[in-house]
PDB file of N, CA and C in Angstrom:
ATOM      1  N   UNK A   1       0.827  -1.162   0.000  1.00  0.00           N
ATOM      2  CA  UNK A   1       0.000   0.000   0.000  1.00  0.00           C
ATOM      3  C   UNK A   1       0.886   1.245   0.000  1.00  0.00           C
ATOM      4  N   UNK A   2       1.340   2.111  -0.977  1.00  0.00           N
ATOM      5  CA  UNK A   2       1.910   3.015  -1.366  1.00  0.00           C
ATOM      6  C   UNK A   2       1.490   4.053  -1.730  1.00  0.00           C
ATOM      7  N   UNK A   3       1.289   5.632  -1.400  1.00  0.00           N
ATOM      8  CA  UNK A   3       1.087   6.477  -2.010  1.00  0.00           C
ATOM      9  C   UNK A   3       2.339   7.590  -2.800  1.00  0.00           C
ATOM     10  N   UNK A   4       2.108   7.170  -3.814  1.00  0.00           N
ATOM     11  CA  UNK A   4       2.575   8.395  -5.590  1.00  0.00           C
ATOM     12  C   UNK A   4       2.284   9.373  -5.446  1.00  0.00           C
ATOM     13  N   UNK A   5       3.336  10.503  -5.884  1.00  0.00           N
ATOM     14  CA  UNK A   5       3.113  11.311  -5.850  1.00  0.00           C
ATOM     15  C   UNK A   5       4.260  12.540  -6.751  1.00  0.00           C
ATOM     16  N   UNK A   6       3.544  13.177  -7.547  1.00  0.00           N
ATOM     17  CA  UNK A   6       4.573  13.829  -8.617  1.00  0.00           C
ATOM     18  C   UNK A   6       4.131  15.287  -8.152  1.00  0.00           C
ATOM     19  N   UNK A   7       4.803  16.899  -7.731  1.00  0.00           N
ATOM     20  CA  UNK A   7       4.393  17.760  -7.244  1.00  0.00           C
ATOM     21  C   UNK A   7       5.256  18.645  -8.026  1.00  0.00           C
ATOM     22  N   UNK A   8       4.546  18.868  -9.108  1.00  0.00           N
ATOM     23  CA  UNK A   8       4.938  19.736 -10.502  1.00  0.00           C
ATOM     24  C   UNK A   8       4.934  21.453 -10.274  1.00  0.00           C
ATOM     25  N   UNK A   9       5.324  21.996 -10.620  1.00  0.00           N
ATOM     26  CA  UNK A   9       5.446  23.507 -10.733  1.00  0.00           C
ATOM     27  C   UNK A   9       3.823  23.813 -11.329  1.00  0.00           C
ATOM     28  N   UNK A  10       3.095  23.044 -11.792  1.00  0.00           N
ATOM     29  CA  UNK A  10       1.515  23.386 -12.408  1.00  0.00           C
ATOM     30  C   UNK A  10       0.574  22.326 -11.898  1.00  0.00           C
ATOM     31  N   UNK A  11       0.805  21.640 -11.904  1.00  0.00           N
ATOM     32  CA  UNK A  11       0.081  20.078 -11.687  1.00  0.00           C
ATOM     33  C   UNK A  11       0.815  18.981 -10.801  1.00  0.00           C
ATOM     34  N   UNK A  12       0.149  18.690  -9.394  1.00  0.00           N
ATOM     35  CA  UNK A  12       0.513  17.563  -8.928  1.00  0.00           C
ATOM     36  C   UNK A  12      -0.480  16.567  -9.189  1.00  0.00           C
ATOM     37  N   UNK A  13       0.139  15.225  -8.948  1.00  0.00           N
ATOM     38  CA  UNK A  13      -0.688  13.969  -9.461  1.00  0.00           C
ATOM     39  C   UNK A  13      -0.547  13.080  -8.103  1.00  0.00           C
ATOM     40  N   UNK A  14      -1.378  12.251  -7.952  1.00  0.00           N
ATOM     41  CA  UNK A  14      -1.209  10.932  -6.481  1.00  0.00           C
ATOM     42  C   UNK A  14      -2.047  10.136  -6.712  1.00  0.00           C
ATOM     43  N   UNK A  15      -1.339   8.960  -6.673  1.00  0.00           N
ATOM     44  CA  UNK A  15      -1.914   8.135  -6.876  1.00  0.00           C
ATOM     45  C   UNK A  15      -1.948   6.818  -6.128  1.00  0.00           C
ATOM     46  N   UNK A  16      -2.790   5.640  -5.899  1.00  0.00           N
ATOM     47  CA  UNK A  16      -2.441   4.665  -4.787  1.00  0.00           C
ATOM     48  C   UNK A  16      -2.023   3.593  -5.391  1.00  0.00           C
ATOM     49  N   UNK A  17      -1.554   2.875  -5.051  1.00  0.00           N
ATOM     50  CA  UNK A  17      -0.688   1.382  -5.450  1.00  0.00           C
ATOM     51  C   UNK A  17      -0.747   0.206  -4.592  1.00  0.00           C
ATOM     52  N   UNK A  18      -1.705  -0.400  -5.025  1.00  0.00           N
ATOM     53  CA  UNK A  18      -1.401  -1.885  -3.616  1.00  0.00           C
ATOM     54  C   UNK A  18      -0.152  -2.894  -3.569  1.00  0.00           C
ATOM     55  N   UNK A  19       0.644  -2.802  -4.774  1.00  0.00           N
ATOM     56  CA  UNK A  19       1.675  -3.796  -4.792  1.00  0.00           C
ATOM     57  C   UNK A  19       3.138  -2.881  -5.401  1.00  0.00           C
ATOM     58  N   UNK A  20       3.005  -1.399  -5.569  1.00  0.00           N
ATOM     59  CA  UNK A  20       4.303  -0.853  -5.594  1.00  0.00           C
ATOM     60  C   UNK A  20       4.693  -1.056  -7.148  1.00  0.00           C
ATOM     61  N   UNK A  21       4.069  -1.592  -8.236  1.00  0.00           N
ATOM     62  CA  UNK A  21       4.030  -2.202  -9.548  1.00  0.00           C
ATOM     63  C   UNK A  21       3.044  -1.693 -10.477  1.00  0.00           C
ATOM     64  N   UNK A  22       1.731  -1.250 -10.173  1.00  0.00           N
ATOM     65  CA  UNK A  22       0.579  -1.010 -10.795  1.00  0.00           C
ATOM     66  C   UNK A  22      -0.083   0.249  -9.649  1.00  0.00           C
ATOM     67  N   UNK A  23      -0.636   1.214 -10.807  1.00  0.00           N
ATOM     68  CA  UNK A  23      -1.275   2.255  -9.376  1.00  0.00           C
ATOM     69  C   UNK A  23      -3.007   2.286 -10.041  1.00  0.00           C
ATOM     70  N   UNK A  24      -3.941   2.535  -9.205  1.00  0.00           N
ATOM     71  CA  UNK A  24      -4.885   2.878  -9.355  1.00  0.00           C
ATOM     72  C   UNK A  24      -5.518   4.201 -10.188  1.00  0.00           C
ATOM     73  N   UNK A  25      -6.255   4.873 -10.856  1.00  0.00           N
ATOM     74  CA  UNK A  25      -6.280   5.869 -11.443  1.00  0.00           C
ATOM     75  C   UNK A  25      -5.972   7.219 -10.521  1.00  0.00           C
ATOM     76  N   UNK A  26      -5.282   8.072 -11.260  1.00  0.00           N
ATOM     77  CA  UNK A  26      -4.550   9.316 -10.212  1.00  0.00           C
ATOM     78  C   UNK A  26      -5.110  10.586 -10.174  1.00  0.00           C
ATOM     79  N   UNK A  27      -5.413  10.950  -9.139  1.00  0.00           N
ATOM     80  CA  UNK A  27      -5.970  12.492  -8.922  1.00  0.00           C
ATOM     81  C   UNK A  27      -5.033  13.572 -10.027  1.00  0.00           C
ATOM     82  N   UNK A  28      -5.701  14.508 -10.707  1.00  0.00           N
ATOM     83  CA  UNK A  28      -4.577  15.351 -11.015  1.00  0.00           C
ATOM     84  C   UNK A  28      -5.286  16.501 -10.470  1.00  0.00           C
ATOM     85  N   UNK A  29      -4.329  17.858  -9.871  1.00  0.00           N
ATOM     86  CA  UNK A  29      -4.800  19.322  -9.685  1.00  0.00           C
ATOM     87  C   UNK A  29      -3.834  20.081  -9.636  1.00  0.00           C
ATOM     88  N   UNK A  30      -4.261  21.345  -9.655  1.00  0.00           N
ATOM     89  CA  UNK A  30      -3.349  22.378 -10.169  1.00  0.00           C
ATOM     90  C   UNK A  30      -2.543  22.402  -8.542  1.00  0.00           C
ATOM     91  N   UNK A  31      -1.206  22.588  -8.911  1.00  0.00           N
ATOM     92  CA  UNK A  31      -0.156  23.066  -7.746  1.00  0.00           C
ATOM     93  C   UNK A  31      -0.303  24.442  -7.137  1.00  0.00           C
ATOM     94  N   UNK A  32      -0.716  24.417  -5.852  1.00  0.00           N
ATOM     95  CA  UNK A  32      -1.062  25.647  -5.215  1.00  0.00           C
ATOM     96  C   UNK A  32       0.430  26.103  -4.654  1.00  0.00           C
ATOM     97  N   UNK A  33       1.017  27.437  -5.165  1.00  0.00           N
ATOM     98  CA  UNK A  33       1.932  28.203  -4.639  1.00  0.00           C
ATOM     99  C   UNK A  33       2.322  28.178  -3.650  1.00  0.00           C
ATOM    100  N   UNK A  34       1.311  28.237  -2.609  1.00  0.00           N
ATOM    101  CA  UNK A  34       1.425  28.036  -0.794  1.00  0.00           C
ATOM    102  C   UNK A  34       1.668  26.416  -0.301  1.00  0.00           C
ATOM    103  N   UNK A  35       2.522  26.424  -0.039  1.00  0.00           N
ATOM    104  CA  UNK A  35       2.854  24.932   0.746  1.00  0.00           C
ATOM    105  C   UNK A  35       2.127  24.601   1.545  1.00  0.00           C
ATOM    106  N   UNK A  36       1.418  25.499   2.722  1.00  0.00           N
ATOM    107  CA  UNK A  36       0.711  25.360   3.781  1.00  0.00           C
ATOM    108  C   UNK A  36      -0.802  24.432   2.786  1.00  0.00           C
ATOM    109  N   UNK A  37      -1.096  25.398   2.223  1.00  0.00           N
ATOM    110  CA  UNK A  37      -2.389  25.128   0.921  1.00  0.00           C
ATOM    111  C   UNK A  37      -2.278  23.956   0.249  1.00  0.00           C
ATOM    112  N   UNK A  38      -1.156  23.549  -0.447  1.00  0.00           N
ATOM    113  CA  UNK A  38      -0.881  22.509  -1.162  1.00  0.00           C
ATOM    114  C   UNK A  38      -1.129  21.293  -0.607  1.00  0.00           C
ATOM    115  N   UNK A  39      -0.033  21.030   1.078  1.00  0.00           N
ATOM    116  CA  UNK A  39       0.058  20.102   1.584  1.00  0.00           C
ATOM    117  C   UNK A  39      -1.101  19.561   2.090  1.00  0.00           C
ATOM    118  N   UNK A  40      -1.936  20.817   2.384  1.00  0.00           N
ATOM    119  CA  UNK A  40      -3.662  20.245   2.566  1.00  0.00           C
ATOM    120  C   UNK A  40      -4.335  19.429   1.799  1.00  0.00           C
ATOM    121  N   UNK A  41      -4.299  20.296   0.425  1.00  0.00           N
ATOM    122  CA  UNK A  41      -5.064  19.389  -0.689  1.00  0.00           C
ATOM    123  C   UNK A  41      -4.272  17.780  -0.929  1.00  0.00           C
ATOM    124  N   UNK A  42      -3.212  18.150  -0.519  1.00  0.00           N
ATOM    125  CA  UNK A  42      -2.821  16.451  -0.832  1.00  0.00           C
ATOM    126  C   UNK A  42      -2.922  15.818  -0.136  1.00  0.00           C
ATOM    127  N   UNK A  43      -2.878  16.048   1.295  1.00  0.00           N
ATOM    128  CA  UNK A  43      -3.570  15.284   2.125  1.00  0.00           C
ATOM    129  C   UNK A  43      -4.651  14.437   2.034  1.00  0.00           C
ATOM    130  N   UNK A  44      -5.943  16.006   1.920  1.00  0.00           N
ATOM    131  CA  UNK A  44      -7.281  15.495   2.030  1.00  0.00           C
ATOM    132  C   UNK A  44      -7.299  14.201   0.368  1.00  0.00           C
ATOM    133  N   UNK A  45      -6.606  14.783  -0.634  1.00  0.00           N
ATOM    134  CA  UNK A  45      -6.533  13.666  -1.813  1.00  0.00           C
ATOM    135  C   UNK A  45      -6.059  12.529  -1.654  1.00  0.00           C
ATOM    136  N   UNK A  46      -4.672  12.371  -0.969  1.00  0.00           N
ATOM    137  CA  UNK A  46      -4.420  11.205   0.055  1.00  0.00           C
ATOM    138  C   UNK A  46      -5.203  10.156   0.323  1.00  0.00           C
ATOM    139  N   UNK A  47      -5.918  10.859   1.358  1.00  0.00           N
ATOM    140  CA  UNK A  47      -6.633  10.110   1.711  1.00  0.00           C
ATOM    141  C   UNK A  47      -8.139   9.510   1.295  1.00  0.00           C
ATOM    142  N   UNK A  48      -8.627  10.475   0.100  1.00  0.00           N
ATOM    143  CA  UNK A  48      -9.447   9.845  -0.467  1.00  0.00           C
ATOM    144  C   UNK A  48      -9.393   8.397  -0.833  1.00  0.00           C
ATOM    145  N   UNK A  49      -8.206   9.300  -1.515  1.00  0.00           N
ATOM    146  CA  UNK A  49      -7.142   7.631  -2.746  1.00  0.00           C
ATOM    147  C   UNK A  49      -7.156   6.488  -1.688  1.00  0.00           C
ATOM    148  N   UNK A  50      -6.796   6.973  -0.468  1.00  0.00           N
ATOM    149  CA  UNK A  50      -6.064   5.132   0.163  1.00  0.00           C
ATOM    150  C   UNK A  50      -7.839   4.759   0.890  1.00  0.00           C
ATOM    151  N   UNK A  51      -8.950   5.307   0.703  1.00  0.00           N
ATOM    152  CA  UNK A  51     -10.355   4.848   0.904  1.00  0.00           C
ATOM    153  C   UNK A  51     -10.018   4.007   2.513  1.00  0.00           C
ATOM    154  N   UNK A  52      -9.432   4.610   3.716  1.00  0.00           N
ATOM    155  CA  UNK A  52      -9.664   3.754   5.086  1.00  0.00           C
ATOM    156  C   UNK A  52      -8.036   2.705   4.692  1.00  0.00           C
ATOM    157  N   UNK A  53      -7.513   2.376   3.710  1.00  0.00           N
ATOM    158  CA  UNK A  53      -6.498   1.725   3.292  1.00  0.00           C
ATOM    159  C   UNK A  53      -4.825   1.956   4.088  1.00  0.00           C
ATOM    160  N   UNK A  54      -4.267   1.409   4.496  1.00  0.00           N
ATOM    161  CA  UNK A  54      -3.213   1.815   5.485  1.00  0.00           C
ATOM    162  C   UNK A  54      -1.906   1.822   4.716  1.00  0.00           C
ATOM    163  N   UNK A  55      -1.534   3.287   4.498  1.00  0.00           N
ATOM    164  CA  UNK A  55      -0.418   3.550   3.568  1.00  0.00           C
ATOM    165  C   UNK A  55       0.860   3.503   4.716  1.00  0.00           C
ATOM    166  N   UNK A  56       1.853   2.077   3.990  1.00  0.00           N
ATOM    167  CA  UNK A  56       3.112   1.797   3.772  1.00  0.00           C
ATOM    168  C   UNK A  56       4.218   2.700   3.647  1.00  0.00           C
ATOM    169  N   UNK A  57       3.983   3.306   2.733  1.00  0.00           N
ATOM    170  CA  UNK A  57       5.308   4.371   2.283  1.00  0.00           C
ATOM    171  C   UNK A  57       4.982   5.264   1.263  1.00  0.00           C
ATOM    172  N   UNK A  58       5.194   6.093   0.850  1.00  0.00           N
ATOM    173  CA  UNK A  58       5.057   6.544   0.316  1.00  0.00           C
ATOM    174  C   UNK A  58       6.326   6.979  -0.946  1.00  0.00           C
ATOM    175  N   UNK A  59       6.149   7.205  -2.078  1.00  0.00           N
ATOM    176  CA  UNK A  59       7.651   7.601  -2.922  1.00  0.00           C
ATOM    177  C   UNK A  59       6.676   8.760  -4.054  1.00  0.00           C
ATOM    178  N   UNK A  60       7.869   9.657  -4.930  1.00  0.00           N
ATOM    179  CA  UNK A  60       7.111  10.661  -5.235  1.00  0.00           C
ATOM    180  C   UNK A  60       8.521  11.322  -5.891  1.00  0.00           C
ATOM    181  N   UNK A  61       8.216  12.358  -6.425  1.00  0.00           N
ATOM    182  CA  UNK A  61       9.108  13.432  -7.152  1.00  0.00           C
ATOM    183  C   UNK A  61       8.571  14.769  -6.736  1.00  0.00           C
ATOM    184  N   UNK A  62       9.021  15.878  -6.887  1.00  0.00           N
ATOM    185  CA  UNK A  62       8.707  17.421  -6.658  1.00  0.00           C
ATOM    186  C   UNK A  62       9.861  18.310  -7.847  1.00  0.00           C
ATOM    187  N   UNK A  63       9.015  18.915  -8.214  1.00  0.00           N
ATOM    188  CA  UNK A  63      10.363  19.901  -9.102  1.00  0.00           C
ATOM    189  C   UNK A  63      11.147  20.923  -8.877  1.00  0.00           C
ATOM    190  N   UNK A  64      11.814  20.522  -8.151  1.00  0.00           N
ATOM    191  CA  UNK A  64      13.217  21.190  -7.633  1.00  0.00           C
ATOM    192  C   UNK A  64      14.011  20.244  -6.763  1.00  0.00           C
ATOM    193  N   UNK A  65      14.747  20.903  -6.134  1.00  0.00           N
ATOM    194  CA  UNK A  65      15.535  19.931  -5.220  1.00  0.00           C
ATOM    195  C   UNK A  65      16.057  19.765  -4.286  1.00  0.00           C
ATOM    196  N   UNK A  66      16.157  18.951  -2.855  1.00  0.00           N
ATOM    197  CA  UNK A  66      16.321  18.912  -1.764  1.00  0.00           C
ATOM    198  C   UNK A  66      17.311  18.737  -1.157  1.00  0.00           C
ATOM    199  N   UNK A  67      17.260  19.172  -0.184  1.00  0.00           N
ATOM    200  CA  UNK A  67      18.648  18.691   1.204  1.00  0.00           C
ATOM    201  C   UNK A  67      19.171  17.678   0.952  1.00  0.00           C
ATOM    202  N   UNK A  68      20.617  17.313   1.156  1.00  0.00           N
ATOM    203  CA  UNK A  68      21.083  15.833   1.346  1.00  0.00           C
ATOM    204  C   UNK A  68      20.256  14.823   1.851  1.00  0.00           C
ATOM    205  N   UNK A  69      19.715  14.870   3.339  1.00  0.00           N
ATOM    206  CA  UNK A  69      18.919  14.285   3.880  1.00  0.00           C
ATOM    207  C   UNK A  69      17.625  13.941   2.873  1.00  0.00           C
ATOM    208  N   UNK A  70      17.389  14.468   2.287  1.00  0.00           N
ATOM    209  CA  UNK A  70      16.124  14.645   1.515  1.00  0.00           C
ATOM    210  C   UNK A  70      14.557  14.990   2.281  1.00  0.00           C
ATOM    211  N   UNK A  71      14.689  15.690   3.316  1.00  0.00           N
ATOM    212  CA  UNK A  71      13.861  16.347   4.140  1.00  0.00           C
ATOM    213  C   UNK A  71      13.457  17.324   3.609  1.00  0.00           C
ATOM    214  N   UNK A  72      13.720  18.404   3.141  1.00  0.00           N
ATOM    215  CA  UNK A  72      13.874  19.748   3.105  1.00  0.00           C
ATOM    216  C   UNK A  72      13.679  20.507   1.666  1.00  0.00           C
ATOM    217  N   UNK A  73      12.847  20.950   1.057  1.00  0.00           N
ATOM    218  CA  UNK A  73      13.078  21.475  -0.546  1.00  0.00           C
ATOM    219  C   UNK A  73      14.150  22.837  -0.309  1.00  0.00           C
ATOM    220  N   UNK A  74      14.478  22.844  -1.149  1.00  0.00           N
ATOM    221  CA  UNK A  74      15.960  24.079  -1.478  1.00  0.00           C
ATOM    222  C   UNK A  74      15.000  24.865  -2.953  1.00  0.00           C
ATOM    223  N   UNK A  75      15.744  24.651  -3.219  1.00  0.00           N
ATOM    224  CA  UNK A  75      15.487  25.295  -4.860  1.00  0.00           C
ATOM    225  C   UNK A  75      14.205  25.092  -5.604  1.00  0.00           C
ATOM    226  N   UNK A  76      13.206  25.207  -5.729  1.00  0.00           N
ATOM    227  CA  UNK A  76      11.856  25.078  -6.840  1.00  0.00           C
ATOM    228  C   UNK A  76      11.704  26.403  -7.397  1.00  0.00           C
ATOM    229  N   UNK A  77      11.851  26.706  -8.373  1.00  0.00           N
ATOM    230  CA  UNK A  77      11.832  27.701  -9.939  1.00  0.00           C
ATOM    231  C   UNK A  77      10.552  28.204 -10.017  1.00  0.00           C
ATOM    232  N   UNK A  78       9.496  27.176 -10.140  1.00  0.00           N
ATOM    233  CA  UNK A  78       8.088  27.589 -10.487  1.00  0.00           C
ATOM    234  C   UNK A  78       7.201  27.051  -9.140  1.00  0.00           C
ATOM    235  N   UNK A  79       8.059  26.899  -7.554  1.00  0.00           N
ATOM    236  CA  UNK A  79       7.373  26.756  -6.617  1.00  0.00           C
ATOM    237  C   UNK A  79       8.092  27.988  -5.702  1.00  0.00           C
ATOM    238  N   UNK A  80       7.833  28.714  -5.620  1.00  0.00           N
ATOM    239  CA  UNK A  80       8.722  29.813  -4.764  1.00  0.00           C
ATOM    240  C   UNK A  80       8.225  29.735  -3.581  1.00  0.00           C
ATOM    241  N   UNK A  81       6.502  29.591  -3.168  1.00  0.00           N
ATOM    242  CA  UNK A  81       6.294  29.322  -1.957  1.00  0.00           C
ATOM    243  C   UNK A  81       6.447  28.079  -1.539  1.00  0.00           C
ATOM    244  N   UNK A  82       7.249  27.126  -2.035  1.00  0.00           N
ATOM    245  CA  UNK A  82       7.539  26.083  -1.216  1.00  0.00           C
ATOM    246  C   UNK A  82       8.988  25.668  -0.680  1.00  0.00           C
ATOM    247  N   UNK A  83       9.696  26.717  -1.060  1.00  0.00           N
ATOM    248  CA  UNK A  83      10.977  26.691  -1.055  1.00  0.00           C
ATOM    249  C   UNK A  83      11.930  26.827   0.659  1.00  0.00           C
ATOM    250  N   UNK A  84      12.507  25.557   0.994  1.00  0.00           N
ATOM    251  CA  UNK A  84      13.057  25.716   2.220  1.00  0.00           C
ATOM    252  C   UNK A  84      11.859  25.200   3.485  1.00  0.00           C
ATOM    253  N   UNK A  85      11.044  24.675   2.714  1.00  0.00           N
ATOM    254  CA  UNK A  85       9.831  23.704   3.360  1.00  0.00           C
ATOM    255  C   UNK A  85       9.930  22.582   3.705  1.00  0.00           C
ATOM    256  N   UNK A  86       9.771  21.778   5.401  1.00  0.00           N
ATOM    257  CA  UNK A  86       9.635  20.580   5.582  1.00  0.00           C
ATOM    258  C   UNK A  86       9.026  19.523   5.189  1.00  0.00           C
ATOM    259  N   UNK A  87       9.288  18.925   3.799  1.00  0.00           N
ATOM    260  CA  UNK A  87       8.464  18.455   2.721  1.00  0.00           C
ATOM    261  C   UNK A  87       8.256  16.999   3.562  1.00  0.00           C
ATOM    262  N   UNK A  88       9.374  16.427   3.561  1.00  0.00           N
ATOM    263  CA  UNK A  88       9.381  14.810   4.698  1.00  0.00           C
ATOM    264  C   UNK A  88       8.331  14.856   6.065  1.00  0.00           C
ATOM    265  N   UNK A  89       8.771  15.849   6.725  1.00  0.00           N
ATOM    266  CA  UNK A  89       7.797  16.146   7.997  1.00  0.00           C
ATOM    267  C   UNK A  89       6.834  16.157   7.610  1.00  0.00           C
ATOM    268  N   UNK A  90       6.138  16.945   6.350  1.00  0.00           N
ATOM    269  CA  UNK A  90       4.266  17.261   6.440  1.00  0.00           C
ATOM    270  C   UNK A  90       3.899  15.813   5.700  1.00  0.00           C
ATOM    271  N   UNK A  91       4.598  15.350   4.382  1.00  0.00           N
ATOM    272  CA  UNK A  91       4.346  13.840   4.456  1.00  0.00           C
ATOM    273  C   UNK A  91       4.089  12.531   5.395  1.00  0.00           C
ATOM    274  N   UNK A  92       5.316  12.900   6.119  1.00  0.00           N
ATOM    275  CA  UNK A  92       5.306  11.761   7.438  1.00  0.00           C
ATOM    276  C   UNK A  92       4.117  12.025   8.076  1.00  0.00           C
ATOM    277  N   UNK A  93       3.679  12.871   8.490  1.00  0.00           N
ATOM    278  CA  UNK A  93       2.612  13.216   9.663  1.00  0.00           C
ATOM    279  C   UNK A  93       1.600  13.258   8.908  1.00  0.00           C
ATOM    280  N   UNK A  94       1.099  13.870   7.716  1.00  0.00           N
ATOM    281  CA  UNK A  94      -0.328  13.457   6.679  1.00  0.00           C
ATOM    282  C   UNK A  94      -0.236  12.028   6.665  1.00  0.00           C
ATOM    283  N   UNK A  95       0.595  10.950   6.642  1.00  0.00           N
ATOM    284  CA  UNK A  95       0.307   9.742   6.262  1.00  0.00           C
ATOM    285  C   UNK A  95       0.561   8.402   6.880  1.00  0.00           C
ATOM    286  N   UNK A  96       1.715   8.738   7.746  1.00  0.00           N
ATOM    287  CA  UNK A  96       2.564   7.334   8.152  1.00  0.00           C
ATOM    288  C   UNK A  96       2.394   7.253   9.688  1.00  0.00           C
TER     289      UNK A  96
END
């Protein structure tokens, strides 16, 4: 049980996966500027997707790029309000 997740400069996508191989059909919506805003909607989409379903892990992309650790966004071009945001933390705690 896996939740996908691609968090584009225009469009993020999420999607659920029961075996990490095949995903279920994927939410798409426009990328909200505000991180605070964003991380909501993906949440509440989240959790549509996993329907009561107990998400495993999660894996994903974002466009820009993070801390060593991979905690942390640094650099996003066409995300300026998300920049230097605890991306791992609001994941971990929306899901795991």
């Amino acid at each position: 049980m896996y939740l996908l997740f691609d968090i584009g400069g225009t469009k993020t996508r999420l999607a659920f996966s029961e075996d990490g191989k095949t995903f279920e059909e994927p939410e798409i919506f426009l990328t909200s500027d505000n991180f605070e805003e964003g991380m909501a909607f993906i949440k509440k989409t989240g959790e549509k997707l996993a329907k009561g379903r107990k998400i495993k892990a999660l894996a994903g992309g974002i466009a820009g790029s993070l801390d060593r650790e991979k905690k942390k966004t640094l650099i996003l071009p066409h995300l300026l309000g998300w920049q230097g945001k605890p991306l791992a933390n609001h994941l971990r705690e929306a899901f795991l």
